[in-house]
N, C-alpha and C. Protein backbone atom coordinates (compact mmCIF):
# COMPACT_ATOMS: atom_id res chain seq x y z
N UNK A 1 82.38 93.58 83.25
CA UNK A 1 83.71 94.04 83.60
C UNK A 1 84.00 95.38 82.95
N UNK A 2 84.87 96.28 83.64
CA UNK A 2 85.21 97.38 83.58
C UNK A 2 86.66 97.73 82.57
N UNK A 3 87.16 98.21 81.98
CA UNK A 3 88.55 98.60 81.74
C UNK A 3 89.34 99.31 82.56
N UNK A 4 90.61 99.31 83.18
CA UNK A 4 90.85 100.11 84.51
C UNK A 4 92.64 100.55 83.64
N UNK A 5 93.25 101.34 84.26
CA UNK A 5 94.84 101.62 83.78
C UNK A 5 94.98 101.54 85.37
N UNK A 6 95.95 100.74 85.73
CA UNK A 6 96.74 101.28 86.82
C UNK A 6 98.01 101.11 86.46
N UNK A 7 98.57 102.33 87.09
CA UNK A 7 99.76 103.32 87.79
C UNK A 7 100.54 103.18 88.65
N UNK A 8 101.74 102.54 88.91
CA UNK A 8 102.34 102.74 89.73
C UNK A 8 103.92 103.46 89.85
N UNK A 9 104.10 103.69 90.62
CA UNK A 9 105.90 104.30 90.98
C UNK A 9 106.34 102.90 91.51
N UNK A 10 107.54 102.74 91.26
CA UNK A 10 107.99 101.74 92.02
C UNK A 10 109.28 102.37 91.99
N UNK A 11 109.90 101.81 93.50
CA UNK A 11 111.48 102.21 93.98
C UNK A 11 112.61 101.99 92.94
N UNK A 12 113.15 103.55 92.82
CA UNK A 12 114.35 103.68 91.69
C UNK A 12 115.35 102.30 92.04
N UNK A 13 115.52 101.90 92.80
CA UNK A 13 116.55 101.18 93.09
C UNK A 13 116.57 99.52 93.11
N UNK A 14 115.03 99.26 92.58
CA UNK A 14 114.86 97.95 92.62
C UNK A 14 115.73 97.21 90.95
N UNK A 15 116.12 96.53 91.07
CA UNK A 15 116.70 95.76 89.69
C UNK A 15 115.40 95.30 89.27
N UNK A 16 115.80 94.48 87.92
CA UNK A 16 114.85 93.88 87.21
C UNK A 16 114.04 92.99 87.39
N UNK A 17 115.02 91.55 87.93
CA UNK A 17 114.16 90.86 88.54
C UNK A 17 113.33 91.15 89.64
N UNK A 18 113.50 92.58 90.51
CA UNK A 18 112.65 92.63 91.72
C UNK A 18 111.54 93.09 91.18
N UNK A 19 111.58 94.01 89.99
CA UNK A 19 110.38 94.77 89.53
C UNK A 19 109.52 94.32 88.91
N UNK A 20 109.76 92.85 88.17
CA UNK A 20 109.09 91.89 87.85
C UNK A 20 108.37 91.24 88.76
N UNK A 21 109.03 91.08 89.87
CA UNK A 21 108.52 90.67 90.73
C UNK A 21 107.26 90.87 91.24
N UNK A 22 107.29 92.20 91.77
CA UNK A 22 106.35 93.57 91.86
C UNK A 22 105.36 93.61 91.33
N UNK A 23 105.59 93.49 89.79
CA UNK A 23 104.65 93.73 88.65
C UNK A 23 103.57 92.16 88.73
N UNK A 24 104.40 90.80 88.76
CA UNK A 24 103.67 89.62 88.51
C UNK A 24 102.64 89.17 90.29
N UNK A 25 103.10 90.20 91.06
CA UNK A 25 101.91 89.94 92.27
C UNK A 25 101.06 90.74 92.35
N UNK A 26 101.46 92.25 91.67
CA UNK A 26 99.82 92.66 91.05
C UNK A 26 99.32 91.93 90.00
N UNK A 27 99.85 91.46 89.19
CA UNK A 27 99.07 90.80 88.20
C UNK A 27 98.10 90.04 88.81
N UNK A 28 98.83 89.30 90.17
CA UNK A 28 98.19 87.81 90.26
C UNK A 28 97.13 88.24 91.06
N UNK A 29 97.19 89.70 92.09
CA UNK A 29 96.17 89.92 92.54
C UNK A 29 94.45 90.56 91.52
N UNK A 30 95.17 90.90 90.41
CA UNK A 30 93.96 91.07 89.33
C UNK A 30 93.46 90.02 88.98
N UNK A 31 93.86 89.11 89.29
CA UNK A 31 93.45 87.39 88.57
C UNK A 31 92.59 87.09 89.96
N UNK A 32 93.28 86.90 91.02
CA UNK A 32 92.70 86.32 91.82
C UNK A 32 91.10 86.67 92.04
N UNK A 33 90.94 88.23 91.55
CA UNK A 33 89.59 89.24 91.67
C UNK A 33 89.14 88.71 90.45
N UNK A 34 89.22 87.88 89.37
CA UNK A 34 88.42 87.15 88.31
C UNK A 34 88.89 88.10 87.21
N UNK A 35 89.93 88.97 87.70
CA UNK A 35 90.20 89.49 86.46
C UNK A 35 90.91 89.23 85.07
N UNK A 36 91.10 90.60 84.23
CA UNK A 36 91.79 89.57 82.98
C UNK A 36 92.99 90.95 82.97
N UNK A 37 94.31 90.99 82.81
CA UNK A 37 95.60 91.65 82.59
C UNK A 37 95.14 92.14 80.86
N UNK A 38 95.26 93.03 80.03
CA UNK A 38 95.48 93.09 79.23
C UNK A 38 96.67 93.65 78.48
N UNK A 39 97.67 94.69 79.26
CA UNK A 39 98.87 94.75 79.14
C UNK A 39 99.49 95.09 79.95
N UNK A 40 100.87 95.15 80.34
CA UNK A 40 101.88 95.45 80.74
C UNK A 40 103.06 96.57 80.17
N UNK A 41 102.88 98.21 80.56
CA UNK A 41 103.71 98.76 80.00
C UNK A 41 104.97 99.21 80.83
N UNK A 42 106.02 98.91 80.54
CA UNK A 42 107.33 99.19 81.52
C UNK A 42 107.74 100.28 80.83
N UNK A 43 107.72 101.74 81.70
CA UNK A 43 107.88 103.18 81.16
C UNK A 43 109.12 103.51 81.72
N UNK A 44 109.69 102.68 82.40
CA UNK A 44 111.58 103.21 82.76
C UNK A 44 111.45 103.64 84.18
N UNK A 45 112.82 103.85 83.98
CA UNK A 45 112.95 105.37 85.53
C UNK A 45 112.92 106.40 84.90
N UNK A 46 111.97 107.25 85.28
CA UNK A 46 111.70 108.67 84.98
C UNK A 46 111.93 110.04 86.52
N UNK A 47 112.63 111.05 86.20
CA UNK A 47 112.64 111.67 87.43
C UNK A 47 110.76 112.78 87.93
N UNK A 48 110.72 112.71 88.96
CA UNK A 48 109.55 112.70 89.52
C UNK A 48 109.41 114.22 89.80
N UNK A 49 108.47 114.91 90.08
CA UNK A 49 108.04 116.32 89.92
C UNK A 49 108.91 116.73 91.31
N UNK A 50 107.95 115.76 92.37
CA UNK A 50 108.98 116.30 94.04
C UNK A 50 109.08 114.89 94.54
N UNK A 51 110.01 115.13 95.47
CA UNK A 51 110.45 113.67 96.21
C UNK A 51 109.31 112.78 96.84
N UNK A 52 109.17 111.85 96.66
CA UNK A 52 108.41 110.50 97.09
C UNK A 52 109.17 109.75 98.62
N UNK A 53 109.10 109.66 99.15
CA UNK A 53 109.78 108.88 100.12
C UNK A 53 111.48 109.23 99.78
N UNK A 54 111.67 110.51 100.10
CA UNK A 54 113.10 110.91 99.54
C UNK A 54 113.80 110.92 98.42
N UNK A 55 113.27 110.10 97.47
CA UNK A 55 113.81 109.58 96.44
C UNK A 55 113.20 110.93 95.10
N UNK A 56 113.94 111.21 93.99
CA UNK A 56 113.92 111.75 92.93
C UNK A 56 113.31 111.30 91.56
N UNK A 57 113.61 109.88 91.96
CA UNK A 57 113.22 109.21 90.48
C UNK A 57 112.51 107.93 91.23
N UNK A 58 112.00 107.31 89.98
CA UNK A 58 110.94 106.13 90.72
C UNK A 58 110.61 105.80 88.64
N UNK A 59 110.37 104.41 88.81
CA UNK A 59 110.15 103.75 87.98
C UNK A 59 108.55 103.32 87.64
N UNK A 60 108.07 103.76 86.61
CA UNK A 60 106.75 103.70 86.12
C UNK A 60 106.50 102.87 85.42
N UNK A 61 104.81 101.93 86.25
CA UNK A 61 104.65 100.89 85.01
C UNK A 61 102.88 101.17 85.56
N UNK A 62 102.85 100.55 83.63
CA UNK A 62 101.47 100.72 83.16
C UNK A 62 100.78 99.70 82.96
N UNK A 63 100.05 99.23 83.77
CA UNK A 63 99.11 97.69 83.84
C UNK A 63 97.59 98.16 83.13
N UNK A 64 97.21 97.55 81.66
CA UNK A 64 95.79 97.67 81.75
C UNK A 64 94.93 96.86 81.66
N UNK A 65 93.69 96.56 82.79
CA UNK A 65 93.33 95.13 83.12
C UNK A 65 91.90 95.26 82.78
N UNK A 66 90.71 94.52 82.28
CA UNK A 66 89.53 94.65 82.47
C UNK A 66 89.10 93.60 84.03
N UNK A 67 88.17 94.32 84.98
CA UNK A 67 88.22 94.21 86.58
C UNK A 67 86.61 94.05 86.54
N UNK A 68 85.89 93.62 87.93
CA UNK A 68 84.79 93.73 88.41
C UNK A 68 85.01 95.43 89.15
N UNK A 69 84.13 96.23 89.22
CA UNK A 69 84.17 97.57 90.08
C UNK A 69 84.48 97.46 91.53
N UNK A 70 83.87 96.15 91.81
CA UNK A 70 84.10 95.92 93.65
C UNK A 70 85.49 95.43 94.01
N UNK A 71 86.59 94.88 92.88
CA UNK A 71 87.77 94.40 92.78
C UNK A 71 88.87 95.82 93.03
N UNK A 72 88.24 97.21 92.65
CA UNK A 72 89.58 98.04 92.47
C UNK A 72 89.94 98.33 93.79
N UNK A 73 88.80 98.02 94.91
CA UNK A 73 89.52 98.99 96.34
C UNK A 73 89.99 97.68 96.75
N UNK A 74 89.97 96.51 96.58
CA UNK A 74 90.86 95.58 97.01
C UNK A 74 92.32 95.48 96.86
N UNK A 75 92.74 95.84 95.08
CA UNK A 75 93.13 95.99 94.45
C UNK A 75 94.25 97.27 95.35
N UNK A 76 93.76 98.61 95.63
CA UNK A 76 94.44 99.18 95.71
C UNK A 76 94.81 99.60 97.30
N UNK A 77 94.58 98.32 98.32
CA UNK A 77 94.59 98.22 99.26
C UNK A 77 95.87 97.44 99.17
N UNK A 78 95.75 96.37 98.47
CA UNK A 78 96.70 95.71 98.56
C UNK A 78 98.15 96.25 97.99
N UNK A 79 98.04 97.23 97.29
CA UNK A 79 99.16 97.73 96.79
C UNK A 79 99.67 99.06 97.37
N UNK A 80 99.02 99.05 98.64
CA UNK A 80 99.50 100.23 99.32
C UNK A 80 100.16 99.54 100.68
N UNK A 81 100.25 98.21 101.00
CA UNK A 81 101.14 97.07 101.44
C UNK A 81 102.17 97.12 100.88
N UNK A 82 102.86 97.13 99.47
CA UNK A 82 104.07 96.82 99.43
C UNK A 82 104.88 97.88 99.08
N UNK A 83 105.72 97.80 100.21
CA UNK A 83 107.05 98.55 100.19
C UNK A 83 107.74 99.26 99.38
N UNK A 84 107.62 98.35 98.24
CA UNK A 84 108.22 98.87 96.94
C UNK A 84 107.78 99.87 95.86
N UNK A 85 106.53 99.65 96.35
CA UNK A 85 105.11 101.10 95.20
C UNK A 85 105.46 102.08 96.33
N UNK A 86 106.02 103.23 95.17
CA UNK A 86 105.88 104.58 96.41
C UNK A 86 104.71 105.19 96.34
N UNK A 87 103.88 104.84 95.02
CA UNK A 87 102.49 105.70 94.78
C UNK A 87 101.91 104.70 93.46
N UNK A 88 100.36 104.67 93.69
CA UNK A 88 100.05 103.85 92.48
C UNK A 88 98.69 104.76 92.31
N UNK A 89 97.66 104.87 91.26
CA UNK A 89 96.72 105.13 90.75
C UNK A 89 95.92 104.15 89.67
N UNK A 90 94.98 104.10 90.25
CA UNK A 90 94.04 103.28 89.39
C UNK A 90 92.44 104.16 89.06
N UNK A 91 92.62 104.26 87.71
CA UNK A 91 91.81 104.73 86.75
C UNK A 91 90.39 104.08 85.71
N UNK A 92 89.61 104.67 85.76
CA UNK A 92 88.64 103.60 84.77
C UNK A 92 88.59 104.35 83.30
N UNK A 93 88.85 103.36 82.61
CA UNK A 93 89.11 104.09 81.35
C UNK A 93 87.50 104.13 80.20
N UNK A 94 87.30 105.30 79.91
CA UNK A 94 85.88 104.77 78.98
C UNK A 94 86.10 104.29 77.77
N UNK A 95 85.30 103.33 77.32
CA UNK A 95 85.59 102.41 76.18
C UNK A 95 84.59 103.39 74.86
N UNK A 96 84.54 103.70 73.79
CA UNK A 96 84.15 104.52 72.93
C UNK A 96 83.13 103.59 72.05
């Protein structure tokens, strides 16, 4: 297994419980790929360089999971399905 950071924007306008929401069906899709979650960072609403789907600001969270390599394009297939990610990035991080 790999170490990965993913990235996402999620819609300024979602409340808490929706963004949890958000956050615990990527989780579950890293699990379902045999993966393991290792954290969860909730970075706020931050305002965004240029507009995303109209919007100014968008809410950033930082998932870092160790993954199989064949798991990330699943991974980021599926998160280009929901509505609520205006943009996500997934990264492999090198371990030292």
């Amino acid at each position: 297994m790999r170490k990965y950071e993913i990235i996402f924007i999620a819609h300024p306008d979602l409340d808490e419980e929706n963004l949890n929401n958000v956050v615990e069906k990527v989780k579950g899709w890293i699990a379902d790929d045999k993966g393991e979650v290792v954290s969860v960072d909730n970075w706020g609403k931050k305002r965004l360089a240029y507009r995303i789907r109209k919007q100014r600001e968008g809410q950033y969270v930082l998932i870092t999971a160790n993954m199989e390599p064949a798991s990330v394009k699943n991974l980021s297939q599926n998160m280009r399905y929901v509505e609520s990610i205006m943009r996500s990035m997934i990264t492999s991080v090198d371990e030292d």
